[in-house]
C-alpha atoms as a PDB file:
ATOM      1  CA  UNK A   1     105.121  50.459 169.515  1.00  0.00           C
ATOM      2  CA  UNK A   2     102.162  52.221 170.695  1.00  0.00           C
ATOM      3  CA  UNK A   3      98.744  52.357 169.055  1.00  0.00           C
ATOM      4  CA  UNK A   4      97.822  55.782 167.879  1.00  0.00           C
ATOM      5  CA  UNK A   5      95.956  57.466 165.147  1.00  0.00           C
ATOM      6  CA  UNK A   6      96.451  59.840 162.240  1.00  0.00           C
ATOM      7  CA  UNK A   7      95.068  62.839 164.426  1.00  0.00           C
ATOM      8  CA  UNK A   8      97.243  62.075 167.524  1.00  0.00           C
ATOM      9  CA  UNK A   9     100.648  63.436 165.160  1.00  0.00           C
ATOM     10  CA  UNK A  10      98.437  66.262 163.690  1.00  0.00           C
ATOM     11  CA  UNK A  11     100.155  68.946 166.315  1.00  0.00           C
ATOM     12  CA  UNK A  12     103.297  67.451 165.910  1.00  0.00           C
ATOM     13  CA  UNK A  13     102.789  68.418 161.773  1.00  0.00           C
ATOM     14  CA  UNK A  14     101.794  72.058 162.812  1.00  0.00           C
ATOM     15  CA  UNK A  15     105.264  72.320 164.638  1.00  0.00           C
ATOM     16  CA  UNK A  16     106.552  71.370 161.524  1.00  0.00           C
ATOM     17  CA  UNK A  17     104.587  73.108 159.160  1.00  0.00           C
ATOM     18  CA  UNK A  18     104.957  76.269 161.327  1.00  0.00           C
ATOM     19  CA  UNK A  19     108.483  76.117 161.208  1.00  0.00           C
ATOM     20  CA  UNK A  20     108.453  75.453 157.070  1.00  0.00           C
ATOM     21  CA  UNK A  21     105.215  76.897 155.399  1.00  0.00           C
ATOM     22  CA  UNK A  22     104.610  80.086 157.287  1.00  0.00           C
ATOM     23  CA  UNK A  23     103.865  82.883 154.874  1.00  0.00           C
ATOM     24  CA  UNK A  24     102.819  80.129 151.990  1.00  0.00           C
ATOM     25  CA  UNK A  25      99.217  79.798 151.247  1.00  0.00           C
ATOM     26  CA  UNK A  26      97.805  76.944 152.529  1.00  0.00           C
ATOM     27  CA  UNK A  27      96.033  75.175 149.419  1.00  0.00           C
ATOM     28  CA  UNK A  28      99.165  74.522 147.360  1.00  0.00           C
ATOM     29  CA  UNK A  29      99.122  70.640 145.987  1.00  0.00           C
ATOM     30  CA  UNK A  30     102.815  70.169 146.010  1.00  0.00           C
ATOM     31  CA  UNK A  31     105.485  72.391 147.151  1.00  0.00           C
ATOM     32  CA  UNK A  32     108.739  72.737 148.406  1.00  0.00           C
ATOM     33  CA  UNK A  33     109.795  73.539 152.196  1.00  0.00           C
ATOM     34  CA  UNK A  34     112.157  76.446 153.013  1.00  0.00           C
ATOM     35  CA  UNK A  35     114.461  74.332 154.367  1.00  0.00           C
ATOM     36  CA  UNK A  36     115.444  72.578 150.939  1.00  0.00           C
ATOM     37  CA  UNK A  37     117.019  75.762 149.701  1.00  0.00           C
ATOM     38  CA  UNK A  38     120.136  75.309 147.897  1.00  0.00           C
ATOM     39  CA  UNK A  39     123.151  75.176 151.019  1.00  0.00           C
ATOM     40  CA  UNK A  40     126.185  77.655 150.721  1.00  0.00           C
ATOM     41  CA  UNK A  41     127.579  76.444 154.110  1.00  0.00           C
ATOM     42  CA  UNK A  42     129.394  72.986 153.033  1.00  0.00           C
ATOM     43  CA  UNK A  43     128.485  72.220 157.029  1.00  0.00           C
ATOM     44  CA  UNK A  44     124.988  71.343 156.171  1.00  0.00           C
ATOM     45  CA  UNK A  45     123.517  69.455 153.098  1.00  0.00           C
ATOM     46  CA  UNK A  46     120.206  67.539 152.821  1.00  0.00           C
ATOM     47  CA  UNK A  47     121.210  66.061 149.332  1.00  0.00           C
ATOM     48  CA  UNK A  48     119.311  69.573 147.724  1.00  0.00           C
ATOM     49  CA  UNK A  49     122.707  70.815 146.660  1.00  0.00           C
ATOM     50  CA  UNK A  50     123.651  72.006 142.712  1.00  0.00           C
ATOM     51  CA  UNK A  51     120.449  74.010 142.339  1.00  0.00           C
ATOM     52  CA  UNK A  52     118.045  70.607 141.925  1.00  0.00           C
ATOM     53  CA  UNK A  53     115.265  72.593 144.268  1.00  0.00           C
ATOM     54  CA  UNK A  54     115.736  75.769 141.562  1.00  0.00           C
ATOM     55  CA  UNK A  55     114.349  73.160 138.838  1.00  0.00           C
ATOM     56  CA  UNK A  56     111.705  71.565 140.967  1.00  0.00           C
ATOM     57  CA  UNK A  57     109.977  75.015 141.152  1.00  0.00           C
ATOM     58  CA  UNK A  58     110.615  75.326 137.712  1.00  0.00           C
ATOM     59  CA  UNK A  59     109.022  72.189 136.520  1.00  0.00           C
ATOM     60  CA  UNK A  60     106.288  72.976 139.201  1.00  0.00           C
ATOM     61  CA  UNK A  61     105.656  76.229 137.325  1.00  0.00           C
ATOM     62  CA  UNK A  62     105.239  74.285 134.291  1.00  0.00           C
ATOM     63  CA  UNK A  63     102.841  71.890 135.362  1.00  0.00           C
ATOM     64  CA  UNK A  64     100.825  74.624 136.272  1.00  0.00           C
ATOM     65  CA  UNK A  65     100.696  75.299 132.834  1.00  0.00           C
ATOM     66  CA  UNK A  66     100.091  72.032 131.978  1.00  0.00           C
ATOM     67  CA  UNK A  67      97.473  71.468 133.931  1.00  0.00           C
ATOM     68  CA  UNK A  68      95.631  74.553 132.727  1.00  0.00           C
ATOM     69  CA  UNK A  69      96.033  73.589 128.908  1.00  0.00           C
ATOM     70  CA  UNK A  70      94.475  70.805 129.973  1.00  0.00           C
ATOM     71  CA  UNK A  71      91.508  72.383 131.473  1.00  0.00           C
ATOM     72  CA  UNK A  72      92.216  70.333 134.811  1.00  0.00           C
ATOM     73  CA  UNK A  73      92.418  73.754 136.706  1.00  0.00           C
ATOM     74  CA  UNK A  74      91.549  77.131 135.577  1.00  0.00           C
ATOM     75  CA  UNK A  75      93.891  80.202 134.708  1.00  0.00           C
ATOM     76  CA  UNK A  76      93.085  81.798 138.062  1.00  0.00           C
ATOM     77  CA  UNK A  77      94.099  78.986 139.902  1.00  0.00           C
ATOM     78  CA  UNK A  78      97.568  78.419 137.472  1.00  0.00           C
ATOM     79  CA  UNK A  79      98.218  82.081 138.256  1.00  0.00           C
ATOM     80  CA  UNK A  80      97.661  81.282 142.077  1.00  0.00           C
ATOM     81  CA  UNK A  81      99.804  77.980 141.939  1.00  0.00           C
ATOM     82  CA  UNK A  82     102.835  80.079 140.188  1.00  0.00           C
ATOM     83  CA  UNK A  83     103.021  82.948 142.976  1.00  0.00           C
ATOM     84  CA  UNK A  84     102.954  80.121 145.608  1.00  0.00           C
ATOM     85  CA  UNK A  85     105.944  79.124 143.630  1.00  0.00           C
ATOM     86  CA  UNK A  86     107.334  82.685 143.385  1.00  0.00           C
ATOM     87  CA  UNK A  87     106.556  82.993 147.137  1.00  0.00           C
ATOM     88  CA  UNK A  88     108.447  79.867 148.339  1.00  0.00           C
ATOM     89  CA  UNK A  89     111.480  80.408 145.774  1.00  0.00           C
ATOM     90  CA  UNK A  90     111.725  84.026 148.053  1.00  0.00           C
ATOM     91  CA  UNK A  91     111.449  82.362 151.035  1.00  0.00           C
ATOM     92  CA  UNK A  92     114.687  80.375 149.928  1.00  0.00           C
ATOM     93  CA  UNK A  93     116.863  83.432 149.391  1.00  0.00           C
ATOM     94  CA  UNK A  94     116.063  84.209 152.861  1.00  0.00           C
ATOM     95  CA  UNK A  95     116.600  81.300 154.999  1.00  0.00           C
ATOM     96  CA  UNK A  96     119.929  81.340 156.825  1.00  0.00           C
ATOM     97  CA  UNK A  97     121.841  78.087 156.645  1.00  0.00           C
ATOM     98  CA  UNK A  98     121.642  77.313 160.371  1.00  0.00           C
ATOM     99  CA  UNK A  99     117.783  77.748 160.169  1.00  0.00           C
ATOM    100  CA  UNK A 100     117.521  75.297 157.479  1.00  0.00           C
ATOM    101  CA  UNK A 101     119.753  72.786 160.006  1.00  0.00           C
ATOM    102  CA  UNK A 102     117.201  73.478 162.764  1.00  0.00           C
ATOM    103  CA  UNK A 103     114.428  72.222 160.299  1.00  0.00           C
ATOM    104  CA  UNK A 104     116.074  69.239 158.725  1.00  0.00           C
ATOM    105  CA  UNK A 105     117.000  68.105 162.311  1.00  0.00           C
ATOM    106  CA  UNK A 106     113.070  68.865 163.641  1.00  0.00           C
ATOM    107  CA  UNK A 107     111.935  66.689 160.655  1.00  0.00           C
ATOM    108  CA  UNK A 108     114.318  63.770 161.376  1.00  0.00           C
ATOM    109  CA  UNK A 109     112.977  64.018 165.129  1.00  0.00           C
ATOM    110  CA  UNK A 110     109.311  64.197 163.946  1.00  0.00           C
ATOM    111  CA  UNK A 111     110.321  61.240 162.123  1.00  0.00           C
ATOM    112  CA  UNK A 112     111.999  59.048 164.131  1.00  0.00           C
ATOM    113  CA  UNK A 113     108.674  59.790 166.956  1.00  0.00           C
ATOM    114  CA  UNK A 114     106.482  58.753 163.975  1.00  0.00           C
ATOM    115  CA  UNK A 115     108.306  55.382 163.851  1.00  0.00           C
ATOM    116  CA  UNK A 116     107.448  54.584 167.047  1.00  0.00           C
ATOM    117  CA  UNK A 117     103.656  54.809 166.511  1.00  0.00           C
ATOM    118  CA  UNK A 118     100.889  52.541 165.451  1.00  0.00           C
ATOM    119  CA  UNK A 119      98.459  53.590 163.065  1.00  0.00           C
ATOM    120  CA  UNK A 120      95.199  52.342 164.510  1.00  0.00           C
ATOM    121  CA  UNK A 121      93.095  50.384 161.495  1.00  0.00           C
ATOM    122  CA  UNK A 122      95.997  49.961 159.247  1.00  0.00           C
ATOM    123  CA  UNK A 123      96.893  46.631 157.571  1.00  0.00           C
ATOM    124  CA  UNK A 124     100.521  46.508 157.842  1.00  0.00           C
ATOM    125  CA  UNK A 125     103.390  44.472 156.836  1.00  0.00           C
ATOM    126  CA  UNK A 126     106.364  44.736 159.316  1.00  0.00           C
ATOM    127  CA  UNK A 127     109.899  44.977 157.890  1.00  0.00           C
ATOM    128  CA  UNK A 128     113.201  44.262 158.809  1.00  0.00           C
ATOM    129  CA  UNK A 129     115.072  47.300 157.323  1.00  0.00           C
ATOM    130  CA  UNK A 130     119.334  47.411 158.049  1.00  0.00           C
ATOM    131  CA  UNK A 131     121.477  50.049 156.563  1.00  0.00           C
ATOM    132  CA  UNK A 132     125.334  49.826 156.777  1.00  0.00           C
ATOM    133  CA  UNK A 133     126.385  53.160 155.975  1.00  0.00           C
ATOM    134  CA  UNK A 134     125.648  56.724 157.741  1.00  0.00           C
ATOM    135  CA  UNK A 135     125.182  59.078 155.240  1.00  0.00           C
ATOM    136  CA  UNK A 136     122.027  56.965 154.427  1.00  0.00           C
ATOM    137  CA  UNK A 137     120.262  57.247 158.129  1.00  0.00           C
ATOM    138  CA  UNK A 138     119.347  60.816 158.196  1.00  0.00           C
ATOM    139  CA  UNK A 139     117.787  59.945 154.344  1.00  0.00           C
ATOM    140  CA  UNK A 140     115.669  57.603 156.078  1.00  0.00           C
ATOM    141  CA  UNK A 141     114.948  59.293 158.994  1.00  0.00           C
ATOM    142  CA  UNK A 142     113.857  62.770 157.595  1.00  0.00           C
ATOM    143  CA  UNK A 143     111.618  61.388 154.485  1.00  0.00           C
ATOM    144  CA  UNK A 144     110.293  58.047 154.946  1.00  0.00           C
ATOM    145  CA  UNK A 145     108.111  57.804 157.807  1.00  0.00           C
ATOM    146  CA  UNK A 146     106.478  60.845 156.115  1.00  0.00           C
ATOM    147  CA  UNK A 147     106.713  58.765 152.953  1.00  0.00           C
ATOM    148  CA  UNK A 148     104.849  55.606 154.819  1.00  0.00           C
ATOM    149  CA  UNK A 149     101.831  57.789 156.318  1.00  0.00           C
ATOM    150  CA  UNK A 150     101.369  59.603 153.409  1.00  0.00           C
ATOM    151  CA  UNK A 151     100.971  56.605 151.385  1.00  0.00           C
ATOM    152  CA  UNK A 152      98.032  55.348 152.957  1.00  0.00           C
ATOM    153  CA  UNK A 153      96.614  58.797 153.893  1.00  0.00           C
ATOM    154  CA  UNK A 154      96.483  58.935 149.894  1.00  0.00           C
ATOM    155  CA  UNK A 155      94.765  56.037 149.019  1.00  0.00           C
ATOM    156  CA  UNK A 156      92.329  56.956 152.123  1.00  0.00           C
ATOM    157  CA  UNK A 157      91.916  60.229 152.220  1.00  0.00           C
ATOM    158  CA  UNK A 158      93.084  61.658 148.255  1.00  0.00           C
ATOM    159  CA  UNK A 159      89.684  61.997 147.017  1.00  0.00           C
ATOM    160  CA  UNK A 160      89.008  63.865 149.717  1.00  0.00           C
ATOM    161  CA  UNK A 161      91.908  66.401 149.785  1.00  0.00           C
ATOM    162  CA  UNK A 162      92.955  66.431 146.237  1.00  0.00           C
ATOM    163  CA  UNK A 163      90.280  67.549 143.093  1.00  0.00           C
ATOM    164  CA  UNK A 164      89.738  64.653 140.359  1.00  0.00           C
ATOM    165  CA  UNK A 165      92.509  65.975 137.794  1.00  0.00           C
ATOM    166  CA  UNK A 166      95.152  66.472 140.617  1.00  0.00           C
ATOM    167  CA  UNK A 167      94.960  63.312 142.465  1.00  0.00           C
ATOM    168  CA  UNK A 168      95.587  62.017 139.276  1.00  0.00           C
ATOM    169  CA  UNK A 169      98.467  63.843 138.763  1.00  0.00           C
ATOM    170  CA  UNK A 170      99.957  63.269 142.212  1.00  0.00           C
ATOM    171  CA  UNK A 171      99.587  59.790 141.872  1.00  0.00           C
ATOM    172  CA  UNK A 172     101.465  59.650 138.514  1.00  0.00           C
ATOM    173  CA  UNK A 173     104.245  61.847 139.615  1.00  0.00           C
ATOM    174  CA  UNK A 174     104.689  59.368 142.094  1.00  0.00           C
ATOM    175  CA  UNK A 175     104.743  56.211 140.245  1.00  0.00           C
ATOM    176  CA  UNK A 176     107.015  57.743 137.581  1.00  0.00           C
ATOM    177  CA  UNK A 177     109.465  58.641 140.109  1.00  0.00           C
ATOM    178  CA  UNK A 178     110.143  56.240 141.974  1.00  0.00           C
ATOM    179  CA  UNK A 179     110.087  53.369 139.091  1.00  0.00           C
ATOM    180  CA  UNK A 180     112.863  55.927 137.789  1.00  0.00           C
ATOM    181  CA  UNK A 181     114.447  55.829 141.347  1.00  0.00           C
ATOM    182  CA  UNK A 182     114.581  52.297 141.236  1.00  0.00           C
ATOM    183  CA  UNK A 183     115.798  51.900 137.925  1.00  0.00           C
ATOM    184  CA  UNK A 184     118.800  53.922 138.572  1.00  0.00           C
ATOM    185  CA  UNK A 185     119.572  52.198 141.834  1.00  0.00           C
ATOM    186  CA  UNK A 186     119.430  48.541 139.876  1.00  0.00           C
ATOM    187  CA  UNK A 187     121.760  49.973 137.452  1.00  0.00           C
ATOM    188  CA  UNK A 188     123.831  51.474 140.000  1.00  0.00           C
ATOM    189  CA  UNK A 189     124.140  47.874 141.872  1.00  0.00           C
ATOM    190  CA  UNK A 190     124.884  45.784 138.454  1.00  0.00           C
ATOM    191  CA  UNK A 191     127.565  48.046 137.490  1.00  0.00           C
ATOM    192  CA  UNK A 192     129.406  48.009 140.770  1.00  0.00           C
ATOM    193  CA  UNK A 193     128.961  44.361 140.939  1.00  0.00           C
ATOM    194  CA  UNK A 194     130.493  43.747 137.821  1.00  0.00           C
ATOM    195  CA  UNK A 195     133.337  46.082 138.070  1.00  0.00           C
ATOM    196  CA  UNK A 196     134.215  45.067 141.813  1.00  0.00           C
ATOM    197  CA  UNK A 197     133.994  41.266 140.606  1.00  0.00           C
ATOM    198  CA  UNK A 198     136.561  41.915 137.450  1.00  0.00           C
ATOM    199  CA  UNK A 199     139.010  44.245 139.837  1.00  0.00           C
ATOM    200  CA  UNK A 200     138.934  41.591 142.304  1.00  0.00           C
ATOM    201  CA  UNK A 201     139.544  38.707 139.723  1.00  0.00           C
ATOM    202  CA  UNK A 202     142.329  40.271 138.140  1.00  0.00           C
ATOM    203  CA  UNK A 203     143.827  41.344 141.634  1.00  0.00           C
ATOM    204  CA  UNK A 204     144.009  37.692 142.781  1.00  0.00           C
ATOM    205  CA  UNK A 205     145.422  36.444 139.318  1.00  0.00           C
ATOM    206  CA  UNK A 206     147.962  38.912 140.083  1.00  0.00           C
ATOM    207  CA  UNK A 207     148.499  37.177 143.865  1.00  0.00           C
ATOM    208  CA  UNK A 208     147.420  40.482 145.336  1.00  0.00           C
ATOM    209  CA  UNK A 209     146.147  41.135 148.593  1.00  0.00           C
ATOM    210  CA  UNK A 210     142.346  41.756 148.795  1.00  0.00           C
ATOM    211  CA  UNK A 211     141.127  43.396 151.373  1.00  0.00           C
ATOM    212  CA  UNK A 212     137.323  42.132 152.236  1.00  0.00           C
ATOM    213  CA  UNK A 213     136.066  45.221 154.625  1.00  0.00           C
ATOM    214  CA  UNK A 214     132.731  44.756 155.877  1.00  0.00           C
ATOM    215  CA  UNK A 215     130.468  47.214 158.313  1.00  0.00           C
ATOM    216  CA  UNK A 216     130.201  45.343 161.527  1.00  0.00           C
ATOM    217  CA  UNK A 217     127.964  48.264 163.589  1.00  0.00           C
ATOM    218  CA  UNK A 218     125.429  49.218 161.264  1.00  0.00           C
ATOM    219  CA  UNK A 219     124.370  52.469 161.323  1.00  0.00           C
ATOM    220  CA  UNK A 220     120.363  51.826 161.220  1.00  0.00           C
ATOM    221  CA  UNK A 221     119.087  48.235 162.200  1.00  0.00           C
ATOM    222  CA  UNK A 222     115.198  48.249 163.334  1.00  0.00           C
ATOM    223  CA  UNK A 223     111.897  46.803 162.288  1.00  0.00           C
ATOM    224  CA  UNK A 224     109.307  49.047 160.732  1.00  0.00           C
ATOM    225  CA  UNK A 225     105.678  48.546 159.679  1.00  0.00           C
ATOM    226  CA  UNK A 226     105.096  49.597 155.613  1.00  0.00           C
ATOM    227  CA  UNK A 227     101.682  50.879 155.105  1.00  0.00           C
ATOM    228  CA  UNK A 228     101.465  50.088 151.603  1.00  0.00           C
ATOM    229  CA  UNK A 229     103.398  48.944 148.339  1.00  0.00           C
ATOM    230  CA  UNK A 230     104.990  51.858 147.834  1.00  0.00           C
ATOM    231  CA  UNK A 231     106.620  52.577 150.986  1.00  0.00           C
ATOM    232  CA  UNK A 232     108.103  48.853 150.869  1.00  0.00           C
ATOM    233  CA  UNK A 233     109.651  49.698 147.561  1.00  0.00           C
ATOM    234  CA  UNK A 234     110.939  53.232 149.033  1.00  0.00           C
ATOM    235  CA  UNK A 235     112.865  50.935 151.503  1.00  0.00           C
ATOM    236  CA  UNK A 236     113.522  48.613 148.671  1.00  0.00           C
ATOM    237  CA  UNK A 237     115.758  51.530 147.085  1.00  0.00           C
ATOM    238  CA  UNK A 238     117.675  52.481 150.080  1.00  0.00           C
ATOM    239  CA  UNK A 239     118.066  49.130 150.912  1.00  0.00           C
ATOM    240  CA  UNK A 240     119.918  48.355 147.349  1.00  0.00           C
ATOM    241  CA  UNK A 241     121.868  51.665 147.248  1.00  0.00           C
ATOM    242  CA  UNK A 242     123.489  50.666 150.475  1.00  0.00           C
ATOM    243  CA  UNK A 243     124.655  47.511 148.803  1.00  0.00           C
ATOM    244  CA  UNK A 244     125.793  49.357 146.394  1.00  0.00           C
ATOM    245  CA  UNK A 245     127.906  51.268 148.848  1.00  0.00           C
ATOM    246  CA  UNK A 246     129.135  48.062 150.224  1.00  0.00           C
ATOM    247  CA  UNK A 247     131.176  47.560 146.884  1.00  0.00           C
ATOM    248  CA  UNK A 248     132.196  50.808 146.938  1.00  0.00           C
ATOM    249  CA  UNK A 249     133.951  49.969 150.621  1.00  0.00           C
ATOM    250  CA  UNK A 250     135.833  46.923 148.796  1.00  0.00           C
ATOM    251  CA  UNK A 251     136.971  49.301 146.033  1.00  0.00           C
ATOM    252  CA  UNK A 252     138.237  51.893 148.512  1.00  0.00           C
ATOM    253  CA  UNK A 253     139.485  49.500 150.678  1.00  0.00           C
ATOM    254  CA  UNK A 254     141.708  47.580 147.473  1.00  0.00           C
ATOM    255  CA  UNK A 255     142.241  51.115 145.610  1.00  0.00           C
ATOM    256  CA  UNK A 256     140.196  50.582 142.765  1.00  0.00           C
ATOM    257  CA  UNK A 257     138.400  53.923 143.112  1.00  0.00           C
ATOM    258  CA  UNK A 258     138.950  57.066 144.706  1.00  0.00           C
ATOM    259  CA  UNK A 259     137.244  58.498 147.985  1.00  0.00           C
ATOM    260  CA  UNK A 260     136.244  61.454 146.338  1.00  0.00           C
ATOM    261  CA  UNK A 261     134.551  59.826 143.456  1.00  0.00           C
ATOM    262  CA  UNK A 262     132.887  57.420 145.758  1.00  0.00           C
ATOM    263  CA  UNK A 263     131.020  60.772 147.423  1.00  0.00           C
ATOM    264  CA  UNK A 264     130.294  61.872 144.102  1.00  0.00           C
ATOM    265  CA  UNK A 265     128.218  58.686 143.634  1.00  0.00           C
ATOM    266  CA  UNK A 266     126.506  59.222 146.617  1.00  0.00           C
ATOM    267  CA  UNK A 267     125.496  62.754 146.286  1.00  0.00           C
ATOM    268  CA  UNK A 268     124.183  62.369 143.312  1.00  0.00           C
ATOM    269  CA  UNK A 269     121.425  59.275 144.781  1.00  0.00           C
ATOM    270  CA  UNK A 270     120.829  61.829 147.471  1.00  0.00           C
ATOM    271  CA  UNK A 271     119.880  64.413 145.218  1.00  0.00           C
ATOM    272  CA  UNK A 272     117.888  62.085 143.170  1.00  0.00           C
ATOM    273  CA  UNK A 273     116.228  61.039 146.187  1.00  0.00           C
ATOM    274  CA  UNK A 274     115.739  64.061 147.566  1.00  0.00           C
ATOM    275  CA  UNK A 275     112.763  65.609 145.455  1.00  0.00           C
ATOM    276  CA  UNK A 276     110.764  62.466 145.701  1.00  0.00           C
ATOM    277  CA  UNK A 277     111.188  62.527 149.298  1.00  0.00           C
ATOM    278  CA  UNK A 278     110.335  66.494 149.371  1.00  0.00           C
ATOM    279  CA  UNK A 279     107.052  66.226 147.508  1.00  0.00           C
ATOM    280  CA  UNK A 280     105.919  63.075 149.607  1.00  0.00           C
ATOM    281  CA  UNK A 281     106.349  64.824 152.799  1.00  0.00           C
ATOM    282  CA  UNK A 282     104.793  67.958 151.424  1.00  0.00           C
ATOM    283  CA  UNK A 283     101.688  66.210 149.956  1.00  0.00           C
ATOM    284  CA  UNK A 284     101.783  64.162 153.572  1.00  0.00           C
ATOM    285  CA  UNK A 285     101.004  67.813 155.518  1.00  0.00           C
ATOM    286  CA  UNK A 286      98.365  68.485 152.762  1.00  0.00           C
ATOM    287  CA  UNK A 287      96.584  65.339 153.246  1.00  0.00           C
ATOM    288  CA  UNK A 288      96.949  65.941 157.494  1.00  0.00           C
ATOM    289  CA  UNK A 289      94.670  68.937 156.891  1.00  0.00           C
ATOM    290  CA  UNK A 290      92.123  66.396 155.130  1.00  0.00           C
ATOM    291  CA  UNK A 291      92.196  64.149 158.902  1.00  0.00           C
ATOM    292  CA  UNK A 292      92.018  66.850 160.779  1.00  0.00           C
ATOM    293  CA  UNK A 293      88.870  68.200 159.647  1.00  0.00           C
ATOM    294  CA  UNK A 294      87.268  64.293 159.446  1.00  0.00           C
END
């Protein structure tokens, strides 16, 4: 890896930004990139599908209320917060499908370059990180190196960027979310263990043949270096839904479960992924105006 710092990706973000914020004012806290607009061409699919993006502006337009009632911000700036709401959920309607593709695949690229850097100053912890299965690489690729940076750019430079009642609300949203994130991807793990352990008993009592399929190319296998507690546990959840997809190979494989059902399981982590993924790369290009100006 090569040492670099914050500011040497800034221009790399404006590429990015360019191609996803222009026309939205620039002081929103968290919002939501064209590109996550509900897809109508099956050909392209970030996990956003089934109108989830449709009620994170929603619930984004209620925490503006929220936060008013609480007398964190004032009316004028709830008002301000909704039309930046109003504006992006416009901007959706718009976007063609294959510009949304170009996007997703200029953030995976942005990504994968950030990967390869070294953030100059930061006490890391490097990581071993293996996925099996594809449909979980572009996941990784397109949201968690922005997940990683932004996670220390908060601690270092939220104060800065954020006023008193939001960083406080950023940081919350972020907790909550992924300890939900993780809970669901424990569950998710326990119950295919079980079931795949009481098929398989029952299918050797029987003298049936059980088929053992395992992924002997995996689709992501590389070290990375965390920034912080909450990216490790980020990778923590990926790293447990792909087990999770493991069983659901030996239950394929033996025809204990369906195909089709299987990608139903899986599109529904992605879209429960997906928002927490969205707002940390969002609030990452809101804290990269913070280090530009330092």
């Amino acid at each position: 890896m090569t040492t670099n710092t914050d500011t040497a990706v800034v221009t790399q973000d404006d590429a990015l930004r360019s191609a996803t914020m222009d026309g939205l004012a620039p002081n929103t806290t968290i919002e939501e990139p064209a590109d996550a607009a509900p897809c109508t061409n099956l050909g392209v699919t970030d996990g956003a599908d089934d109108g989830s993006i449709e009620r994170e502006l929603a619930d984004m337009e209620t925490a503006a209320d929220s936060l008013r009632k609480e007398g964190l911000i004032s009316a004028d700036e709830a008002e301000e917060k909704k039309a930046e709401v109003a504006n992006t959920r416009k901007r959706f309607s718009e976007l063609r499908p294959e510009d949304r593709a170009a996007i997703i695949r200029r953030r995976r690229e942005i990504g994968v370059q950030i990967l390869t850097r070294q953030l100059a100053g930061a006490a890391v912890v490097p990581v071993a990180i293996k996925l099996n299965h594809t449909r979980l690489r572009p996941l990784f690729e397109q949201w968690w190196p922005f997940m990683n940076r932004m996670s220390i750019n908060l601690q270092r430079f939220g104060g800065a960027t954020f006023g008193k009642g939001e960083l406080s609300t950023v940081e919350t949203y972020f907790e909550r979310e992924l300890t939900r994130m993780e809970d669901y991807v424990d569950e998710q793990l326990r119950v295919a263990e079980a079931y795949r352990g009481q098929r398989e008993s029952e299918m050797r009592a029987r003298n049936d043949i059980v088929f053992e399929p395992t992924v002997t190319l995996p689709s992501l296998n590389l070290t990375v270096e965390a920034y912080s507690r909450f990216s490790m546990r980020v990778l923590g959840v990926l790293a447990k839904f792909d087990r999770t997809m493991d069983q659901f190979d030996f239950m394929v494989w033996n025809g204990i479960r369906d195909q089709s059902d299987i990608n139903d399981e899986v599109a529904t982590f992605l879209r429960k992924f997906h928002p927490l993924g969205l707002r940390s790369y969002m609030t990452h290009l809101k804290l990269m105006t913070t280090v530009r100006g330092i």
